[in-house]
C-alpha atoms as a PDB file:
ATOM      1  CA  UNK A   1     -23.624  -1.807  54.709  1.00  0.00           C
ATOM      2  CA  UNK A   2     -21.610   1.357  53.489  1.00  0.00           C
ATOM      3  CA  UNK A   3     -20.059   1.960  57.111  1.00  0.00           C
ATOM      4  CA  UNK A   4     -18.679  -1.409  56.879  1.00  0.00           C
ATOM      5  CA  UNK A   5     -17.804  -1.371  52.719  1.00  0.00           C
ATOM      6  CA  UNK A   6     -15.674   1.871  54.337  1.00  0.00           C
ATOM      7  CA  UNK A   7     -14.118   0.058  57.356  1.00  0.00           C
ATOM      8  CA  UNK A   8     -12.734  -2.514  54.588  1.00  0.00           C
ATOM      9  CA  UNK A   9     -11.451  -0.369  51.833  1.00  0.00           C
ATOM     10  CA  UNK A  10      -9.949   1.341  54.969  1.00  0.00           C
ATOM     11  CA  UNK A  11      -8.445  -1.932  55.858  1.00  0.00           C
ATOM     12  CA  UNK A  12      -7.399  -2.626  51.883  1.00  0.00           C
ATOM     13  CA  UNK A  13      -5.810   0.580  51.747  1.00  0.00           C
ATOM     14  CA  UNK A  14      -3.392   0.603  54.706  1.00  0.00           C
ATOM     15  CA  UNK A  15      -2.421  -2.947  53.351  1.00  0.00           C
ATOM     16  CA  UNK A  16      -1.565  -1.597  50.102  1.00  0.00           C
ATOM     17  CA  UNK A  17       0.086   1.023  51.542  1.00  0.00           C
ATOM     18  CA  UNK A  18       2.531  -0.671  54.204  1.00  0.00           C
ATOM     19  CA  UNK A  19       3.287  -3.263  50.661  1.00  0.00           C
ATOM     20  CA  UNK A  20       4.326  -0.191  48.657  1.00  0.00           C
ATOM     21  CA  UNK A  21       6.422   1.123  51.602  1.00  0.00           C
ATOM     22  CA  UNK A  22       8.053  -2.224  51.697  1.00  0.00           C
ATOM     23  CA  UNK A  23       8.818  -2.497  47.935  1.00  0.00           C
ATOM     24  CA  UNK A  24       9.770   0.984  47.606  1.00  0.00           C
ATOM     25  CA  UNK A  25      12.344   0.310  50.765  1.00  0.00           C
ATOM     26  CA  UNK A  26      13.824  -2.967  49.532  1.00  0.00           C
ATOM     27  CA  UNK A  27      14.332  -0.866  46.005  1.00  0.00           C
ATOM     28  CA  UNK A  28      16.216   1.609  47.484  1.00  0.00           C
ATOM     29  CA  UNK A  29      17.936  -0.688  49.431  1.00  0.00           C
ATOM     30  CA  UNK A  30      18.980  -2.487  46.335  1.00  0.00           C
ATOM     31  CA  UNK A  31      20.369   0.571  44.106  1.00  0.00           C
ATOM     32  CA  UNK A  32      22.110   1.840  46.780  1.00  0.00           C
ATOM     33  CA  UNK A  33      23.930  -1.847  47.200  1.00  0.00           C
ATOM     34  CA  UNK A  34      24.329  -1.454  43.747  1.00  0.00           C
ATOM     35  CA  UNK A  35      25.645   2.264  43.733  1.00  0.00           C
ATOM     36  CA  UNK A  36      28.153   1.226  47.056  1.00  0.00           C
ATOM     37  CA  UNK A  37      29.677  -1.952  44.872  1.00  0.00           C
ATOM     38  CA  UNK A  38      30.256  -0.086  41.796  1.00  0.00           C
ATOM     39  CA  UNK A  39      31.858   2.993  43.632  1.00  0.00           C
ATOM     40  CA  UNK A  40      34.136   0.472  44.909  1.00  0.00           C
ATOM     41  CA  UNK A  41      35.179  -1.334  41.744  1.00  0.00           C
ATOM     42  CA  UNK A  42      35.681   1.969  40.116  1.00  0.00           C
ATOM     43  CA  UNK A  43      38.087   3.054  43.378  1.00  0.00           C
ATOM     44  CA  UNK A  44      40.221  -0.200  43.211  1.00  0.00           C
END
């Protein structure tokens, strides 16, 4: 029973983690599309 309550929590916490990783990429993503486009409106 607590072997396999490990083996899930385990399996819950590699989720969560590969979902923050995601998030945390797509932000980064985003501010630096945001940084990029108003570097170039300021260098018009």
């Amino acid at each position: 029973m607590f072997a396999h309550q490990c083996r899930n929590s385990e399996k819950y916490g590699i989720n969560f983690f590969s979902d923050y990783k995601t998030k945390t990429e797509s932000f980064i993503s985003r501010s630096l599309l945001i940084e990029i486009s108003f570097f170039n409106i300021h260098h018009l």
